[in-house]
Protein backbone atom coordinates (compact mmCIF):
# COMPACT_ATOMS: atom_id res chain seq x y z
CA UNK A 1 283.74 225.59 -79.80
CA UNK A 2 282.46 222.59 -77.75
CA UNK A 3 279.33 223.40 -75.79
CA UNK A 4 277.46 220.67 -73.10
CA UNK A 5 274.12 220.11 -73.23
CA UNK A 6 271.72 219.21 -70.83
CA UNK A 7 270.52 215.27 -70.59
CA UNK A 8 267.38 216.72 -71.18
CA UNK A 9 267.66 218.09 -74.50
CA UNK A 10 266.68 216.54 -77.39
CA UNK A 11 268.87 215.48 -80.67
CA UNK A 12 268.71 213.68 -83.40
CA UNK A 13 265.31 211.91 -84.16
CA UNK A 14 263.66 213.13 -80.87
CA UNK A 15 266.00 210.67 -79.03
CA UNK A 16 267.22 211.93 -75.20
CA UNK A 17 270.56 213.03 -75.51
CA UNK A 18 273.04 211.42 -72.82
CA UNK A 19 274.26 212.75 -69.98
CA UNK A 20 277.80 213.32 -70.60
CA UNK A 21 277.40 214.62 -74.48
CA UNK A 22 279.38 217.21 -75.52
CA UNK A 23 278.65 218.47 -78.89
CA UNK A 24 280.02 221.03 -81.65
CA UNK A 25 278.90 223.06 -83.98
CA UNK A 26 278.13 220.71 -86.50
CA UNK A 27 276.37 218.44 -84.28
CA UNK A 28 278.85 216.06 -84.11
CA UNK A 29 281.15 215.81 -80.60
CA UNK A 30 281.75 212.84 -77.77
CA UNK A 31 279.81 210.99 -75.32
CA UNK A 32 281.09 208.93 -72.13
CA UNK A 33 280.97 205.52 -72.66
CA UNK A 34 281.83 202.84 -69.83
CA UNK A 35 282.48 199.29 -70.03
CA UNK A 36 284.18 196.98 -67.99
CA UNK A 37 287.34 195.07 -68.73
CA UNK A 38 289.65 192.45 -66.79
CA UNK A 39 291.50 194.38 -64.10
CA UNK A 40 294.60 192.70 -65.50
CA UNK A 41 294.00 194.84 -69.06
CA UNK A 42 293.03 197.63 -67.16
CA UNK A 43 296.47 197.89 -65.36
CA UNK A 44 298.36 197.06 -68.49
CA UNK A 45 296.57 199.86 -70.04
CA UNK A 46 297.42 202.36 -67.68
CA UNK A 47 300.97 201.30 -67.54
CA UNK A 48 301.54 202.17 -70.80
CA UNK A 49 299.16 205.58 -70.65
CA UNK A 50 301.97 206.62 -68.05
CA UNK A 51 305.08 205.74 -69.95
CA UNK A 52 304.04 207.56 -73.30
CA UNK A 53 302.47 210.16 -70.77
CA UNK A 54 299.18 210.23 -72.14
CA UNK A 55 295.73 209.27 -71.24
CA UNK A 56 293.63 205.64 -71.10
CA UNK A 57 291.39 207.70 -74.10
CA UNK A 58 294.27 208.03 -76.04
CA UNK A 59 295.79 204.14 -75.85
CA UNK A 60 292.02 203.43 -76.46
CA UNK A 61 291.41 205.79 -79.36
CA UNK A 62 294.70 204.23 -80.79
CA UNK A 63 294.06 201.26 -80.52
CA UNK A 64 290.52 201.71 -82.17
CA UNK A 65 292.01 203.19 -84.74
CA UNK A 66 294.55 200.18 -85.02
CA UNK A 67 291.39 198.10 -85.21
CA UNK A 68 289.86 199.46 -88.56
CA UNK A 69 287.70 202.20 -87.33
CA UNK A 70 287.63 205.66 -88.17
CA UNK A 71 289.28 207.75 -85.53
CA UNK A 72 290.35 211.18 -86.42
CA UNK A 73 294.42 212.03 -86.18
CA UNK A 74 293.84 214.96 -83.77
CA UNK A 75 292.04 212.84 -81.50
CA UNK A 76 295.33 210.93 -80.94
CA UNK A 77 296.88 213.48 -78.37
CA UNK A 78 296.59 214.17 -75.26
CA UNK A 79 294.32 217.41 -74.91
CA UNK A 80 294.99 218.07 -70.95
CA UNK A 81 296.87 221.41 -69.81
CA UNK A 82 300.61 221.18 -69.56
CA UNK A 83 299.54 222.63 -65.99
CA UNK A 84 297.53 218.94 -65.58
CA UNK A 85 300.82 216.85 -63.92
CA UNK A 86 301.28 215.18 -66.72
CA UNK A 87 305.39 214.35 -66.96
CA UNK A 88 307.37 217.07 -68.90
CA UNK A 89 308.11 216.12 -72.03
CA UNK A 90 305.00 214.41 -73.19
């Protein structure tokens, strides 16, 4: 079980956890991270998010893991709702 916590609670070695954190059990979970690309990478990405039917986290996460770092196999699917509009089949 995931559960949120507030950007004003405190983790770790005192540090302010971020807005956006989502942790589990064990302390360990996701944050939101932004960063800007060329618009041109950012289109090819989402082309091919929509033709495998799965989400820009995913191709990231993928690619990531392509890259040498350690990305965890069940992080490599898309976790929305059938119910989400994503294309049948996907």
């Amino acid at each position: 079980m995931l559960k949120r916590r507030a950007a004003t609670d405190r983790v770790g070695r005192g540090a302010c956890a971020q807005r956006g954190t989502t942790l589990d059990e064990n302390g360990g979970g996701e944050i939101m991270m932004s960063l800007k690309v060329p618009t041109q990478l950012r289109d090819e990405i989402r082309a091919k998010a929509l033709k495998e039917g799965v989400t820009l986290r995913v191709i990231v996460l993928r690619a990531l893991k392509a890259a040498g770092f350690e990305v965890d196999d069940a992080e490599l699917s898309d976790r929305r709702p059938a119910h989400s509009g994503r294309r049948k089949g996907s």
